[in-house]
Protein backbone atom coordinates (compact mmCIF):
# COMPACT_ATOMS: atom_id res chain seq x y z
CA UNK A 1 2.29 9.36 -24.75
CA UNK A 2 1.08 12.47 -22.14
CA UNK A 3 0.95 11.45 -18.63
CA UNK A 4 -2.42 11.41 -16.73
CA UNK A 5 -1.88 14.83 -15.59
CA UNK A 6 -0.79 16.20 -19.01
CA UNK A 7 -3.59 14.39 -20.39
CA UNK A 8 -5.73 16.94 -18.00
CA UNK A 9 -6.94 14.26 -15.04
CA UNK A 10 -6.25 16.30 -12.70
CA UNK A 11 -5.17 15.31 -9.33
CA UNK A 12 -5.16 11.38 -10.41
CA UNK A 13 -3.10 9.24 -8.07
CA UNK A 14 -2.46 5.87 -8.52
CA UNK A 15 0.17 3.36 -6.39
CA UNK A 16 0.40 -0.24 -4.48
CA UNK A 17 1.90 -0.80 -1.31
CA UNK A 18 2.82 -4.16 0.23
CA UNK A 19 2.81 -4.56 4.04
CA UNK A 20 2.77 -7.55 6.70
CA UNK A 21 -0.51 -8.06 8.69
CA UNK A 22 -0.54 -9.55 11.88
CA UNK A 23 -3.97 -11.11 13.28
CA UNK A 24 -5.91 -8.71 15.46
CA UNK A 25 -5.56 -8.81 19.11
CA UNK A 26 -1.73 -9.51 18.64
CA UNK A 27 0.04 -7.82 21.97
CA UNK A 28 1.67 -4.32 21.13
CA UNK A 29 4.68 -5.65 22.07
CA UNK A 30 5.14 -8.27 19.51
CA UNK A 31 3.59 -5.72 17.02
CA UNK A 32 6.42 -3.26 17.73
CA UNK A 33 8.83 -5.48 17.48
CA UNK A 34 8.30 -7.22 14.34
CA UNK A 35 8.16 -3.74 12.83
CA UNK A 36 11.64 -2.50 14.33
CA UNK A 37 13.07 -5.60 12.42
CA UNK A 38 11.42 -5.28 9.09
CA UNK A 39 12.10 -1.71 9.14
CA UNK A 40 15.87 -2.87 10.40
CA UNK A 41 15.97 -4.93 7.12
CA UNK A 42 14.58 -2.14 5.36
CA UNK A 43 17.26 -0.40 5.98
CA UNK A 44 20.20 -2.81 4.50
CA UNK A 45 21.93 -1.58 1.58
CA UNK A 46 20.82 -5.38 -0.15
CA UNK A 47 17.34 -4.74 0.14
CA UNK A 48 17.63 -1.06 -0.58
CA UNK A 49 19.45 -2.40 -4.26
CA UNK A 50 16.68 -5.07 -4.56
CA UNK A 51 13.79 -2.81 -3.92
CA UNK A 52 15.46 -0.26 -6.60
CA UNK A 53 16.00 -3.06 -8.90
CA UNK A 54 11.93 -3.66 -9.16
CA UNK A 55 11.29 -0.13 -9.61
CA UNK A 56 10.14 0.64 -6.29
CA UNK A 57 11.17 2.54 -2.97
CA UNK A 58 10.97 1.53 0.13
CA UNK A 59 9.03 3.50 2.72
CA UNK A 60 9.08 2.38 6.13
CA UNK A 61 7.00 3.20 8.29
CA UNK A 62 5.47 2.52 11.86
CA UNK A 63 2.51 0.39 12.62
CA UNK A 64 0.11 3.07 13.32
CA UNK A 65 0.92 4.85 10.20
CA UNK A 66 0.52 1.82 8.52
CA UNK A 67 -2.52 1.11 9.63
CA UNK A 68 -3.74 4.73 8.69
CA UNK A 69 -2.85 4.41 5.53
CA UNK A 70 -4.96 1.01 5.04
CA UNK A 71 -8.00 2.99 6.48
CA UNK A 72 -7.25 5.82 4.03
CA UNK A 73 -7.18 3.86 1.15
CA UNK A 74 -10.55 1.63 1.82
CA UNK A 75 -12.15 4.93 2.32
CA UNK A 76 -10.61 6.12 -1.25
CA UNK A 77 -10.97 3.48 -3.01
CA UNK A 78 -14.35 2.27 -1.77
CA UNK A 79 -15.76 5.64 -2.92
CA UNK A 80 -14.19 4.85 -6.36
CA UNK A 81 -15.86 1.07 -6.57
CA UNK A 82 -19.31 3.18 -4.97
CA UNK A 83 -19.14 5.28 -7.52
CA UNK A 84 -18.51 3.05 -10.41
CA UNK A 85 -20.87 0.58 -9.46
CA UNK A 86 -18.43 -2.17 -9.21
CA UNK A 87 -19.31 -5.19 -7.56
CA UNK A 88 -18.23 -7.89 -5.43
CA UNK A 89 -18.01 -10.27 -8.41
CA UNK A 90 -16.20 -7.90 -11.01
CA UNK A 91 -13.81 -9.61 -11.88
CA UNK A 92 -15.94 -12.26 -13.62
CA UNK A 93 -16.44 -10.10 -16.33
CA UNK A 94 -13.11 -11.62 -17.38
CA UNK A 95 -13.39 -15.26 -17.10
């Protein structure tokens, strides 16, 4: 079976990310922190092996750039469900 490029979709990019949220207004601070020791556990051979084991790599990454890449990807993907016409309720189509 081609890939999506070899099947001439050019350009096609597909992925999922998982991240930890904190609620808005949360002081810097405590932000920072929390993501110095998730990257910190990142970083430990066991969950370097366990990532690896599911396939996946981990990218770490700071808060702002996190946060970038969340705006990126509602802009991206929001164009996509625009342009589709897909709706709030789409997944009822399947029930």
């Amino acid at each position: 079976m081609p890939t999506i490029a070899e099947a001439g979709v050019a350009g096609y990019e597909s992925g999922f990310w998982f991240g930890v949220m904190v609620p808005r207004g949360t002081p810097t601070a405590i932000v920072r922190k929390i993501n110095q020791d998730i990257n910190r556990t990142l970083d430990t051979q066991e969950m370097q092996q366990r990532v690896s084991a599911l396939g996946m790599e981990v990218l770490r990454s700071s808060s702002d750039d996190f946060a970038k890449l969340i705006v990126n990807d509602i802009a991206k993907w929001g164009r996509v469900i625009k342009d589709i016409g897909l709706g709030a309720n789409w997944y009822a189509d399947f029930n």
